[in-house]
C-alpha atoms as a PDB file:
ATOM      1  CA  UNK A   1     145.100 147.910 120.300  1.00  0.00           C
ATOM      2  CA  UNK A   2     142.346 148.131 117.598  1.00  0.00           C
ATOM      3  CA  UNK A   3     140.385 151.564 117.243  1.00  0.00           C
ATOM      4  CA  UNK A   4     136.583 151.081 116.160  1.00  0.00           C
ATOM      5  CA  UNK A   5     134.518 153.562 114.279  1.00  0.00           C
ATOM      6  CA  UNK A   6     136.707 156.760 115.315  1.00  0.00           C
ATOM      7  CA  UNK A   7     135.591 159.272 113.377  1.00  0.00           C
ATOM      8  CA  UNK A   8     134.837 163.118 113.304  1.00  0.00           C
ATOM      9  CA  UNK A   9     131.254 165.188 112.185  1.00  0.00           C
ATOM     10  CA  UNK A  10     131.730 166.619 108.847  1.00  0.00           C
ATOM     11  CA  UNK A  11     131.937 170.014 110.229  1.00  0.00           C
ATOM     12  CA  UNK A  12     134.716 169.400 112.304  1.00  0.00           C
ATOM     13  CA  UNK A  13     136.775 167.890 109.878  1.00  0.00           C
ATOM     14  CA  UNK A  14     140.319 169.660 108.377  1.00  0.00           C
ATOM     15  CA  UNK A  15     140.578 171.104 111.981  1.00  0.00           C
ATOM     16  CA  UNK A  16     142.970 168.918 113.781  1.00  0.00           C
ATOM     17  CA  UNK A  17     140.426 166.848 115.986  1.00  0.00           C
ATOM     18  CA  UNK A  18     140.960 163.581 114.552  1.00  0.00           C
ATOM     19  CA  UNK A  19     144.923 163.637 114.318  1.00  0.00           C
ATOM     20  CA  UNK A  20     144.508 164.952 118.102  1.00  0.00           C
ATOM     21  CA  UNK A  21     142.497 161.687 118.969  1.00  0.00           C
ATOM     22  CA  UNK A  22     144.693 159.454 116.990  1.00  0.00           C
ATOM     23  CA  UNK A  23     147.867 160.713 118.666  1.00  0.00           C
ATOM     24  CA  UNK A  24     145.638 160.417 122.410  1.00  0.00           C
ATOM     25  CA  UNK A  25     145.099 156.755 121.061  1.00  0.00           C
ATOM     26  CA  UNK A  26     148.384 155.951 120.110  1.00  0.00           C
ATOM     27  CA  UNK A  27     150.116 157.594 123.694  1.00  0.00           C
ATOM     28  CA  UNK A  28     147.333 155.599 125.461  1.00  0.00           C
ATOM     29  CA  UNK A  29     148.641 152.419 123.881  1.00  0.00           C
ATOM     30  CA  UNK A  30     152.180 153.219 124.249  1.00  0.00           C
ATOM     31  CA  UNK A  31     150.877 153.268 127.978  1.00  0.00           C
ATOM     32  CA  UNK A  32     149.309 149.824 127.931  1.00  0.00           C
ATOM     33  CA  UNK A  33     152.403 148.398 126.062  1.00  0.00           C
ATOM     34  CA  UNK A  34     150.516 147.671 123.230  1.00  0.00           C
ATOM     35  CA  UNK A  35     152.926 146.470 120.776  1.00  0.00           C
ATOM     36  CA  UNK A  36     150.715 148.074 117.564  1.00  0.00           C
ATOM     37  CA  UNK A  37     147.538 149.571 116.996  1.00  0.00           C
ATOM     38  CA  UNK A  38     144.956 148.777 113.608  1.00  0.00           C
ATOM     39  CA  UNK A  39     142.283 150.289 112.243  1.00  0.00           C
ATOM     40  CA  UNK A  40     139.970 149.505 109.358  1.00  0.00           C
ATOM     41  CA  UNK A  41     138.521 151.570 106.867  1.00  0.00           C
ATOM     42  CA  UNK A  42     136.366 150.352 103.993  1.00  0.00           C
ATOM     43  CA  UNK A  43     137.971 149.859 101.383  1.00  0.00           C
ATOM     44  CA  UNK A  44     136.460 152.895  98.998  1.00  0.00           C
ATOM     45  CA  UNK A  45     137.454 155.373 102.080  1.00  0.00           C
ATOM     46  CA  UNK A  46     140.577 156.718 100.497  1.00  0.00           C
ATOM     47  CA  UNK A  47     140.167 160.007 102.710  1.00  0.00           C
ATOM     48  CA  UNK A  48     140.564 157.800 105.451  1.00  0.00           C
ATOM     49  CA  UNK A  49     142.863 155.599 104.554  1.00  0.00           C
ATOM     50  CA  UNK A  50     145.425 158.833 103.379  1.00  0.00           C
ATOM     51  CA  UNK A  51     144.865 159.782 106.494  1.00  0.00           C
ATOM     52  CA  UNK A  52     146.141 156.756 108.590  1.00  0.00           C
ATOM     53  CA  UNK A  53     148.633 156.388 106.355  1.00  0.00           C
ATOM     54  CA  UNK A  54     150.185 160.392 107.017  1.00  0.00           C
ATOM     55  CA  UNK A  55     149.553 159.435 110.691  1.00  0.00           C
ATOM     56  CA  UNK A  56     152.585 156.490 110.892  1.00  0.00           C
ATOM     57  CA  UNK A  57     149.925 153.808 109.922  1.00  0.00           C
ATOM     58  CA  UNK A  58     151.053 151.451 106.755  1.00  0.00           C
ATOM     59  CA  UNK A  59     148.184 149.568 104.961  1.00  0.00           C
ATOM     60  CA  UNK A  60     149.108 145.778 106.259  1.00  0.00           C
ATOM     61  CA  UNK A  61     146.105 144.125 104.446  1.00  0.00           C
ATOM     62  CA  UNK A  62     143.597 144.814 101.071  1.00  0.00           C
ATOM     63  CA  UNK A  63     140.911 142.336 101.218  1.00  0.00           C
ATOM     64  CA  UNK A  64     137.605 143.773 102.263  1.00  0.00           C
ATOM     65  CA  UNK A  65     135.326 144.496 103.551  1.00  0.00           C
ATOM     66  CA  UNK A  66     138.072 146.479 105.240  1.00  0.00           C
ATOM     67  CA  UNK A  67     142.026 147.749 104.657  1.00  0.00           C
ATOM     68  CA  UNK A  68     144.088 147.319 107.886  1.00  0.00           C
ATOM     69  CA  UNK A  69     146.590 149.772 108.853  1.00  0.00           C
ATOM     70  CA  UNK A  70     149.032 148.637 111.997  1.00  0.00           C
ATOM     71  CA  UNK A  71     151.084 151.309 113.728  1.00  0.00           C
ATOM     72  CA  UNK A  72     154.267 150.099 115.514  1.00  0.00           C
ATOM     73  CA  UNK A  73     153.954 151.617 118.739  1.00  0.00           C
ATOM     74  CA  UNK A  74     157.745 151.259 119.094  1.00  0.00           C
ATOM     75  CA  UNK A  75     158.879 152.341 116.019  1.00  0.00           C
ATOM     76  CA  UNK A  76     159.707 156.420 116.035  1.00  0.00           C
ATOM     77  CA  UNK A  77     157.944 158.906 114.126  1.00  0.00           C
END
């Protein structure tokens, strides 16, 4: 499964909404048995990409215009 373009308002942000919708996403693929799950960020979004990362998601790929980040659906938290 590949999310696009998740993101949350800057107001919202530090207030749980976006781990709550990555862990939705990541239960929804577990569902669809999706094997993994990606997401992109570019490559100056270290916010994001620290974020992914403390989520499960390791950084599979660094060539831009975007980073890659798989999650192994199987693997346990």
């Amino acid at each position: 499964m590949d999310m696009h373009h998740l993101f949350t308002e800057a107001p919202f942000r530090g207030h749980g909404a976006g781990h709550s919708l990555v862990e939705a996403s990541k239960i929804k693929a577990r569902a669809l048995s999706c094997s993994y799950m990606t997401v992109g960020t570019h490559p100056d979004n270290h916010k994001a990409q620290a974020f992914y990362e403390a989520l499960g998601f390791e950084r599979k790929d660094t060539h831009p215009p975007a980073l890659r980040f798989n999650y192994e659906a199987d693997r346990p938290k």
